[in-house]
Protein backbone atom coordinates (compact mmCIF):
# COMPACT_ATOMS: atom_id res chain seq x y z
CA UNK A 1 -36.04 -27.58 12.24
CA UNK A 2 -34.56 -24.51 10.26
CA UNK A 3 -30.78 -25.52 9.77
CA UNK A 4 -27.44 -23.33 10.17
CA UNK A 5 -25.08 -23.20 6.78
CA UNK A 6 -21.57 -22.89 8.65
CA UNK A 7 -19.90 -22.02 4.90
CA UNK A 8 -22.62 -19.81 3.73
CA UNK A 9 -22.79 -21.75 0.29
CA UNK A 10 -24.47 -24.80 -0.95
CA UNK A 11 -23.54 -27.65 -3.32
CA UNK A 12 -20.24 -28.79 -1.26
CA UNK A 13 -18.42 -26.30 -4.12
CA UNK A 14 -16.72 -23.39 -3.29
CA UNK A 15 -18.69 -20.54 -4.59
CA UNK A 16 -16.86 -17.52 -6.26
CA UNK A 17 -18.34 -13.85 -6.44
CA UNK A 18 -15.51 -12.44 -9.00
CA UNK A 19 -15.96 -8.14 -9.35
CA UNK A 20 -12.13 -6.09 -10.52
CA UNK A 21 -11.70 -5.67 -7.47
CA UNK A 22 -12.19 -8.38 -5.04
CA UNK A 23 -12.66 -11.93 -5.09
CA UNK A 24 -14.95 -13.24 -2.47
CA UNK A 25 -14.65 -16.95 -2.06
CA UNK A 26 -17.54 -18.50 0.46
CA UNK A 27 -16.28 -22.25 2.34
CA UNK A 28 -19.44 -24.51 1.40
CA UNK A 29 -20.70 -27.24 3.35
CA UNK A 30 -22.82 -29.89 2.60
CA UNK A 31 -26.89 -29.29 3.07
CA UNK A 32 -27.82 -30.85 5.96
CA UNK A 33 -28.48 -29.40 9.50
CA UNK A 34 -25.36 -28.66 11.48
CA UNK A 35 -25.24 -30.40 14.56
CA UNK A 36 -24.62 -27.68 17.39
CA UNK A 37 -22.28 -30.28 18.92
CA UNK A 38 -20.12 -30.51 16.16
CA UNK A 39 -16.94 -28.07 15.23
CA UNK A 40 -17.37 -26.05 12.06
CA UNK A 41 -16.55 -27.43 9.03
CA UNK A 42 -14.12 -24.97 6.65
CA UNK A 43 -13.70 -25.65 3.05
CA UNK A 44 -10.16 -25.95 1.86
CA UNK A 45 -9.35 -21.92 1.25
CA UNK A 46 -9.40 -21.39 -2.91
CA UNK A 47 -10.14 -17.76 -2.42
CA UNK A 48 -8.55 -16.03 -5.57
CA UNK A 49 -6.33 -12.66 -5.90
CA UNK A 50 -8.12 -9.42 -5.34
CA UNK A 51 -6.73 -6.33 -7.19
CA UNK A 52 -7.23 -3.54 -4.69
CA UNK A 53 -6.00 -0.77 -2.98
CA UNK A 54 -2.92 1.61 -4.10
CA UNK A 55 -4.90 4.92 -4.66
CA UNK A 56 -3.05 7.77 -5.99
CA UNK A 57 -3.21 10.30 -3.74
CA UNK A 58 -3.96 14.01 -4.82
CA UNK A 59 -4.47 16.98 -2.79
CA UNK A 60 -8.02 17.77 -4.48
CA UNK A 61 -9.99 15.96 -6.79
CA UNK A 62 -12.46 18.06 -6.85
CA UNK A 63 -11.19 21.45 -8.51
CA UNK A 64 -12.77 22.86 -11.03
CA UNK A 65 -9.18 23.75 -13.53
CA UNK A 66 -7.72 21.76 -15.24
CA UNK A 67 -4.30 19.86 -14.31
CA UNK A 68 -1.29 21.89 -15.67
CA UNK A 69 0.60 20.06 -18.64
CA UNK A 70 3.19 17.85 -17.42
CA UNK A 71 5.41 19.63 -19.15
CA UNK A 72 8.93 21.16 -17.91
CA UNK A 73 11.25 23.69 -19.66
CA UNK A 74 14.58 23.50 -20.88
CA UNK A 75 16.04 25.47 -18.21
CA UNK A 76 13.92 24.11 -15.31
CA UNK A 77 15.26 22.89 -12.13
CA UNK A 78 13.83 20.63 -9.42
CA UNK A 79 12.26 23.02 -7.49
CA UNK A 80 10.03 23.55 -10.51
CA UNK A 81 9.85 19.86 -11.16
CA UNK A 82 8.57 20.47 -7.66
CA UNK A 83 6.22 23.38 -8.42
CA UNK A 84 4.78 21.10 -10.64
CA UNK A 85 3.68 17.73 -9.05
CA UNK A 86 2.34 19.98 -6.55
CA UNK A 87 -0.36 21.82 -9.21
CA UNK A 88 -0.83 18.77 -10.34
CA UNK A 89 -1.93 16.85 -7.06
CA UNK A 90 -3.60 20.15 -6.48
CA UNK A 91 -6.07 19.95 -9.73
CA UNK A 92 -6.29 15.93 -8.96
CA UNK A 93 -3.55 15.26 -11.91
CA UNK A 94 -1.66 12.96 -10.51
CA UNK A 95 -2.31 10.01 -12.07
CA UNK A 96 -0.52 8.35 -15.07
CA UNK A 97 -0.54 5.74 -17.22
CA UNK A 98 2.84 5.90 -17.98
CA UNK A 99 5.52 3.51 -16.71
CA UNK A 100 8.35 5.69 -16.51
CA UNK A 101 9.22 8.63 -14.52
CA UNK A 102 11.23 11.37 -17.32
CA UNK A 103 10.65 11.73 -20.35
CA UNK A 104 11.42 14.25 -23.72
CA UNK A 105 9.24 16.50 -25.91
CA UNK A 106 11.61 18.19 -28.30
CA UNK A 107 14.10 19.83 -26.01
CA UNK A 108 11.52 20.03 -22.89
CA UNK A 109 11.64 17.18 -19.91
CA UNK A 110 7.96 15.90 -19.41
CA UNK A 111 6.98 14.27 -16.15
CA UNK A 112 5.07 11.50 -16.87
CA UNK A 113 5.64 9.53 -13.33
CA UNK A 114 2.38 8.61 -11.53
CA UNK A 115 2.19 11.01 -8.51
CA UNK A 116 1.98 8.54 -5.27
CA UNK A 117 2.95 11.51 -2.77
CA UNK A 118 3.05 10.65 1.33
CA UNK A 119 2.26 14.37 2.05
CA UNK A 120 -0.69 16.38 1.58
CA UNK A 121 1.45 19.65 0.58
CA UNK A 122 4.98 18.65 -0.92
CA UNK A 123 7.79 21.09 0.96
CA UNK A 124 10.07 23.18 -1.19
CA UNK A 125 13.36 21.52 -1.60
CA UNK A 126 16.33 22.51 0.07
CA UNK A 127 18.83 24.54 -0.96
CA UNK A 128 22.12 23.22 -0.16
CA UNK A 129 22.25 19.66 0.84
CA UNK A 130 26.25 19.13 0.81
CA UNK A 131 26.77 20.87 4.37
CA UNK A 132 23.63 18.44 6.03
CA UNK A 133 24.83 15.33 4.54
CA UNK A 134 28.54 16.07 5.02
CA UNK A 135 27.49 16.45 8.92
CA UNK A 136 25.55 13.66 9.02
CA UNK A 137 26.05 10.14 7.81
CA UNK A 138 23.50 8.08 9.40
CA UNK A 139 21.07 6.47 7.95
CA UNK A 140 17.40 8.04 6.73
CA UNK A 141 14.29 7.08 6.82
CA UNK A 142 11.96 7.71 3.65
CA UNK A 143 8.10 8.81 4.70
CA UNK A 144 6.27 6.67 1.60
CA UNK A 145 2.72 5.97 0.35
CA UNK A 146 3.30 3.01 2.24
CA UNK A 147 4.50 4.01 5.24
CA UNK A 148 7.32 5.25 7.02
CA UNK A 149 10.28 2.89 5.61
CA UNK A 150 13.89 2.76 7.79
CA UNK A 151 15.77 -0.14 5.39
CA UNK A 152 15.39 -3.08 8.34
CA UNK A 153 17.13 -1.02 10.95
CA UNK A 154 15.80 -2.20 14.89
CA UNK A 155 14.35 0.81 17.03
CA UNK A 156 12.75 4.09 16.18
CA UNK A 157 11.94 4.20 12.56
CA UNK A 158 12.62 7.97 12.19
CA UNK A 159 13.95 9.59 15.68
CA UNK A 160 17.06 11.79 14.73
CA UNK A 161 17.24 10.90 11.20
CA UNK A 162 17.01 12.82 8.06
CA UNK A 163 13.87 12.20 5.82
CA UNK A 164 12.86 12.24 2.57
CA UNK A 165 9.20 12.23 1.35
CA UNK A 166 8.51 10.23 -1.86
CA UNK A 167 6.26 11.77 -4.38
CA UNK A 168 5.99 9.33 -7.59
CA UNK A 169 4.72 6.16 -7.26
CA UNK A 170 6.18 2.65 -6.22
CA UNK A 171 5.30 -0.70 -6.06
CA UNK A 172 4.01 -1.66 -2.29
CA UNK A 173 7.57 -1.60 0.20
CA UNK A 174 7.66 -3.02 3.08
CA UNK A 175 9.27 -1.35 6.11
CA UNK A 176 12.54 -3.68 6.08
CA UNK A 177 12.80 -3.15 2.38
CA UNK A 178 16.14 -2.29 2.10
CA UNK A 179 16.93 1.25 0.64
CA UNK A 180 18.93 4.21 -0.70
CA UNK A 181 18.90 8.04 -0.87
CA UNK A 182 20.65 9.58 -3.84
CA UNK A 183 20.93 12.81 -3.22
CA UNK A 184 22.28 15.25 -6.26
CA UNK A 185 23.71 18.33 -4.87
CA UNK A 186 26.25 21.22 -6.62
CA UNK A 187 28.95 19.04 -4.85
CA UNK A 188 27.88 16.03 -6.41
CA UNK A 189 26.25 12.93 -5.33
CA UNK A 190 25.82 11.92 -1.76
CA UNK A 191 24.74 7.98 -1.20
CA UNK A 192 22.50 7.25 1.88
CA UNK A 193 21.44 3.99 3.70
CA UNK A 194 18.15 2.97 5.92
CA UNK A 195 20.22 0.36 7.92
CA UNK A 196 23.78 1.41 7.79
CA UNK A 197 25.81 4.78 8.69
CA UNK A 198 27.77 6.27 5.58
CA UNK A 199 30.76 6.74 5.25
CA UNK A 200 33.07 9.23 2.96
CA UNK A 201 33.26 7.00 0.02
CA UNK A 202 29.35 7.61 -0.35
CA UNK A 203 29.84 11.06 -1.42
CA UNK A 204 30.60 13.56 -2.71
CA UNK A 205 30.20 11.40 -6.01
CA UNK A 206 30.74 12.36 -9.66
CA UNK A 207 27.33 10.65 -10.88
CA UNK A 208 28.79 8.02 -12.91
CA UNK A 209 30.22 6.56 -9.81
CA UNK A 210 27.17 6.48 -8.26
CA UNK A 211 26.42 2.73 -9.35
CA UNK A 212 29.34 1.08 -8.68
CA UNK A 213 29.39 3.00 -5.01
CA UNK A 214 25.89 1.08 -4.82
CA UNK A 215 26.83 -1.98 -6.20
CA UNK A 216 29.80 -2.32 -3.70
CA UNK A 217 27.64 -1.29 -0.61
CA UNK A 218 25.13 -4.08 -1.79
CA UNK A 219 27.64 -6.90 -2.40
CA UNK A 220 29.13 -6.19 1.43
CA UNK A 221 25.28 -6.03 2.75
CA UNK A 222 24.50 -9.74 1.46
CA UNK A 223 23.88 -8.95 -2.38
CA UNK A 224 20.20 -6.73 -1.75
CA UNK A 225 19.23 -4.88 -3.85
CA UNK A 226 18.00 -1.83 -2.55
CA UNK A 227 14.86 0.61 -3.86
CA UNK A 228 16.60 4.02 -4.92
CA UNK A 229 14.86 7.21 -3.89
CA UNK A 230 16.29 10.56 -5.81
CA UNK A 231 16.29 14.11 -4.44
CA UNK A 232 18.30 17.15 -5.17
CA UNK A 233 19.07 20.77 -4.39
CA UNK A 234 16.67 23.09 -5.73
CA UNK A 235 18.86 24.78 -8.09
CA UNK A 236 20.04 21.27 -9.61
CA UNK A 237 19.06 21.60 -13.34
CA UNK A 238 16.20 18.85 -14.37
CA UNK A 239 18.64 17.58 -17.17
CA UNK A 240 21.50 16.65 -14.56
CA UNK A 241 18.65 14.90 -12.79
CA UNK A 242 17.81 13.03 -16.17
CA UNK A 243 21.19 11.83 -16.59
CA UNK A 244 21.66 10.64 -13.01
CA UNK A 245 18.34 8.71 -13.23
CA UNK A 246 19.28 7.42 -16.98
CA UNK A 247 22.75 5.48 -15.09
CA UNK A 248 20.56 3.60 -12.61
CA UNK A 249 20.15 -0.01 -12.49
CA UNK A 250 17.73 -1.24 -14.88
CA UNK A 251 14.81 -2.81 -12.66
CA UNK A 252 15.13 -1.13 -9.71
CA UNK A 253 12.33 0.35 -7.69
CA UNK A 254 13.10 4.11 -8.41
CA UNK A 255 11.31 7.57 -6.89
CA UNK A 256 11.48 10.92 -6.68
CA UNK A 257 11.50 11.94 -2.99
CA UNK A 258 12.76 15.80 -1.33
CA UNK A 259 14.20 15.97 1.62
CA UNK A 260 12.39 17.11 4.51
CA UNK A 261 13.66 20.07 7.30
CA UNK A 262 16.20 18.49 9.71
CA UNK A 263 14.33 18.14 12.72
CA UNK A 264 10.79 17.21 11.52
CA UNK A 265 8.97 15.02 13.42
CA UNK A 266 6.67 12.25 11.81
CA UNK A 267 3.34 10.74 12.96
CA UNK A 268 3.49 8.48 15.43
CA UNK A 269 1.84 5.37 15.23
CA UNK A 270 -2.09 4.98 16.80
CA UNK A 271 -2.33 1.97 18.93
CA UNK A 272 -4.24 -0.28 17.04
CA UNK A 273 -7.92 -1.34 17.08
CA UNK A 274 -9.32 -3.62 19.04
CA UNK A 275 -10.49 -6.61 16.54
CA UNK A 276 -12.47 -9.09 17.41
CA UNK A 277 -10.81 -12.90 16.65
CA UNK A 278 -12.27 -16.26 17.08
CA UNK A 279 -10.04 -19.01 15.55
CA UNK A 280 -11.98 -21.17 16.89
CA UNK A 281 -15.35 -20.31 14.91
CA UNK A 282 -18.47 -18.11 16.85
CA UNK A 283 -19.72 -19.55 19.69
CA UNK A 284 -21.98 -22.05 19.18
CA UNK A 285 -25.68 -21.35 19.16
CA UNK A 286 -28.06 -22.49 22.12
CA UNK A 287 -29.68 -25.27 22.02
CA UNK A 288 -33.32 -24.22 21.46
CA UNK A 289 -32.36 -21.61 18.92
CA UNK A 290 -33.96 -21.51 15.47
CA UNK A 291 -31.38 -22.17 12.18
CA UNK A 292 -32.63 -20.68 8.91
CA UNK A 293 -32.06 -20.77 5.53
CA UNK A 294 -30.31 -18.05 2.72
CA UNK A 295 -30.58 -18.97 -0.96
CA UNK A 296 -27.17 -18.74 -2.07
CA UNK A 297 -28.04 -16.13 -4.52
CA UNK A 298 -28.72 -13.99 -1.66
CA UNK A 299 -25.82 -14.49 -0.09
CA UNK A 300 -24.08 -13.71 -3.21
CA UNK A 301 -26.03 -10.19 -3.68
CA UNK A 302 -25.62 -9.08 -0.30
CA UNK A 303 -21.86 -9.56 -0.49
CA UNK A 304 -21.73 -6.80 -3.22
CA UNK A 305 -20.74 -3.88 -1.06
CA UNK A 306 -17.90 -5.55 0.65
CA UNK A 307 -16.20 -5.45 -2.87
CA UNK A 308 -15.57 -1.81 -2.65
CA UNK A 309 -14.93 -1.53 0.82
CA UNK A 310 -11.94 -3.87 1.31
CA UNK A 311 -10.98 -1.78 -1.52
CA UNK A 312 -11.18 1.32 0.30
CA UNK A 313 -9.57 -0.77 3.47
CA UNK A 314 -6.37 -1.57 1.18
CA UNK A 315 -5.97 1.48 -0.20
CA UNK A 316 -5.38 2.81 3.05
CA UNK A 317 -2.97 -0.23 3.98
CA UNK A 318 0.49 0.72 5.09
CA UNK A 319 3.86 -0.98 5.75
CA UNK A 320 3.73 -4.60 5.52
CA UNK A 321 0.00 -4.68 5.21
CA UNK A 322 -0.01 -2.90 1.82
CA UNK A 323 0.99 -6.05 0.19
CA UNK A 324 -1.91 -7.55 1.21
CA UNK A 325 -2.43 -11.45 2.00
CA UNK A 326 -5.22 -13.57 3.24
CA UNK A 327 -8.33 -12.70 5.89
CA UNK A 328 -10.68 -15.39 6.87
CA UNK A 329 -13.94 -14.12 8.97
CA UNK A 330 -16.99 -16.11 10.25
CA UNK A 331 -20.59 -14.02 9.89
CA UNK A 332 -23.74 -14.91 11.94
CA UNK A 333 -26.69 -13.64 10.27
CA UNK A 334 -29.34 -12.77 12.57
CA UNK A 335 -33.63 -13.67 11.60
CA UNK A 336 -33.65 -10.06 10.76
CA UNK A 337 -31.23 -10.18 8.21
CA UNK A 338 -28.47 -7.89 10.10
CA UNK A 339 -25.07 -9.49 11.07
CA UNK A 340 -25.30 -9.91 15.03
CA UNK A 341 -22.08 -10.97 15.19
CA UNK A 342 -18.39 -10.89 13.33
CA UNK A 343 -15.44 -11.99 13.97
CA UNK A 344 -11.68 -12.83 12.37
CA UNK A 345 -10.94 -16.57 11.92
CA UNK A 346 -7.56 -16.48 10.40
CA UNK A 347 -5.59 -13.38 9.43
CA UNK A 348 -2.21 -13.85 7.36
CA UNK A 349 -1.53 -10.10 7.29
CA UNK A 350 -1.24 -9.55 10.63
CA UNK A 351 -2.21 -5.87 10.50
CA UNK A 352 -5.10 -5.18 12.82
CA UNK A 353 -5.91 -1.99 11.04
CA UNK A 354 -6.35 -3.67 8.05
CA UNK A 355 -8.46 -6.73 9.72
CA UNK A 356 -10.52 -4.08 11.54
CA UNK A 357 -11.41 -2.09 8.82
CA UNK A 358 -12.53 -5.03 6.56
CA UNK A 359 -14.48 -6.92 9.27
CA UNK A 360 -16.27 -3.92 10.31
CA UNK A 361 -16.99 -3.52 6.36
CA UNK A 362 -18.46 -6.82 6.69
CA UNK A 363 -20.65 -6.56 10.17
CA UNK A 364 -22.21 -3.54 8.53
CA UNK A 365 -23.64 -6.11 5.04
CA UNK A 366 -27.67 -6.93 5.21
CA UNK A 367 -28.59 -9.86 4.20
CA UNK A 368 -32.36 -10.88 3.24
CA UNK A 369 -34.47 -12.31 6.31
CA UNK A 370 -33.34 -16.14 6.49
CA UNK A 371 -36.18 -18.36 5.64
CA UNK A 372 -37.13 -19.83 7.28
CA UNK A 373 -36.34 -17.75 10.33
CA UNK A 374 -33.52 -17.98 12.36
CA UNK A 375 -29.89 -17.54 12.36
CA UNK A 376 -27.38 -18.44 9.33
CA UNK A 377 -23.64 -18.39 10.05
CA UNK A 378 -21.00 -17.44 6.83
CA UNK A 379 -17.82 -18.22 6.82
CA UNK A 380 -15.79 -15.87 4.32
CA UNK A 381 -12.33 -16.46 3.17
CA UNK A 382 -11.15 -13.33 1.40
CA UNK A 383 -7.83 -12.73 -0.57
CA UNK A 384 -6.32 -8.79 -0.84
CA UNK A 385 -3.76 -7.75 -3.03
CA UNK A 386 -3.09 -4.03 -4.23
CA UNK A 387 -3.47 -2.80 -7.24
CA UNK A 388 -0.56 -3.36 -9.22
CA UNK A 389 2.17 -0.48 -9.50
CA UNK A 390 4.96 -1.09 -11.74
CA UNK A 391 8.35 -0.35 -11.29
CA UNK A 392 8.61 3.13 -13.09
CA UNK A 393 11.79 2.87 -15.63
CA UNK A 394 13.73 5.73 -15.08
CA UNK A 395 13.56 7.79 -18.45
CA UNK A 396 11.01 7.30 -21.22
CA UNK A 397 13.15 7.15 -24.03
């Protein structure tokens, strides 16, 4: 009789397909016929990191001009720091290799952040932000790459709060990551919270009593630190933004973020796929059915594609999820060679997006016709973590 591999791999070794971008571990088992009466066995889980994920976003990569330098005047403001990132997203410029977010050229500021924007089209930045945050001192919610973040505050994320949209790049935040909004107006500085109501001693701030406003709000709030997102009026000179940025904590996650019209409503949240689990392995064969055989080099081969579609599946990861974590799905592999059947074994993410978009990557792999014929089943631990992003030091010099 043809037999069934329940780990996909031979040799009673895990087996290790290693690409940039994902690590693909396969649980072996032993070579001899599985027993239909007996559970699966699963191979102690040794499926390394995976760099994936993180993409920086841009509103066309495929323009035919150039990205405009990154270069800013002496005289410019943040509007124009606004202008900007916006032609270069536009001419698919925005990504860097640089770790910090301002830097000099003579007497020019040069942007040399990473552009990580969560819009499509970044809004022109207000005008006057004293009169909205002197009226309001709740807390804000900051729309991110990753996700609409609210600093660990219960209920709606966003409903009835001000928001700011980050446009340079972070490293992956959660959505209970606590935070702050600085926001640099002609009054001076005005200190927001994700999880807390303000109060008048966060602003209006001369900006080198900006840190030790923070540093007090932290120590009462259990010692957290919090990531920083900047903003300003529009008229709010790029070298009083410098100088601001040059006080913060060292080590911080910092961005650039504008503040979006009071009022604006954010995208709620699609009910999530349905996604197939089975923690219990696939269903066992029937009795009279056929087991084949897959040389583990073909196994190996026709895991390929999966590489740079969990890729794709992180990069789209929000919230929690964009950290990444562990997935653990079980394959059956049909005499044909197509997957007949998928389904999630263990999931440490816990993001059903995330698990739905990878296992459907995975249903959709051919394999070679199993010889001899008849079904093979794989089980496939798999390990996701984004692509790294640095914290961005706040001025290159």
């Amino acid at each position: 009789m043809a037999r069934q591999l329940p780990g996909g791999c031979y040799g009673g070794a895990m087996h290790r397909l290693v690409s940039p971008l994902l690590v693909i571990a396969c649980a072996c088992s032993g070579s001899q016929p599985k027993d239909p009466g007996q559970p699966a066995t699963e191979a102690p889980p040794q499926a390394a990191a995976a760099t994936v994920g993180g993409e920086l976003a841009a509103e066309s990569k495929t323009a035919s001009t150039p990205p405009p330098a990154r270069d800013l005047g002496t005289d410019s403001d943040f509007a124009a720091l606004l202008r900007l990132a916006r032609g270069l997203l536009r001419h698919g410029g925005g990504a860097s290799g640089a770790d910090c977010i301002l830097g000099r050229r003579g007497d020019a500021f040069v942007l040399h952040a990473p552009l990580m924007p969560a819009l499509d089209q970044l809004p022109e930045p207000p005008a006057r932000l004293a009169d909205r945050l002197e009226r309001d001192r709740g807390p804000v919610a900051i729309l991110s790459a990753w996700g609409v973040l609210a600093g660990g505050s219960s209920g709606d994320s966003s409903g009835g709060r001000q928001v700011a949209a980050a446009f340079t790049a972070t490293p992956p935040q959660a959505p209970d990551q606590r935070l702050a909004l600085l926001a640099l107006t002609a009054d001076g500085v005005f200190l927001r919270y994700g999880e807390r109501q303000a109060t008048t001693e966060d602003g209006p701030l001369r900006p080198d009593q900006v840190v030790s406003r923070l540093l007090t709000v932290e120590s009462a709030t259990g010692g957290v630190e919090r990531a920083l997102y900047v903003s300003a009026d529009a008229a709010i000179s790029v070298e009083v933004l410098d100088q601001l940025l040059y006080q913060l904590p060292a080590g911080r996650s910092v961005a650039l973020s504008v503040l979006l019209p009071k009022g604006t409503e954010l995208p709620g949240e699609t009910p999530p796929p349905a996604l197939q689990r089975c923690p219990d392995g696939l269903p066992e064969l029937a009795a009279d059915a056929a087991f084949g055989d897959l040389p583990r080099e073909a196994v190996v081969a026709a895991l390929a594609p999966l590489q740079q579609a969990a890729a794709a599946c992180m990069a789209q990861a929000r919230g929690a999820a964009a950290v990444g974590g562990r997935l653990s799905m079980a394959l059956r592999v049909g005499p044909g060679g197509k997957v007949e059947r998928g389904c999630l074994l263990g999931d440490a993410i816990g993001d059903a997006r995330l698990g739905a978009c990878v296992l459907d990557a995975a249903t959709s792999l051919r394999f070679p016709a199993p010889e001899p014929s008849g079904s093979v089943d794989v089980h496939l631990p798999l390990s996701l973590e984004p692509e790294p992003h640095r914290r961005l030091r706040t001025r290159c010099d």
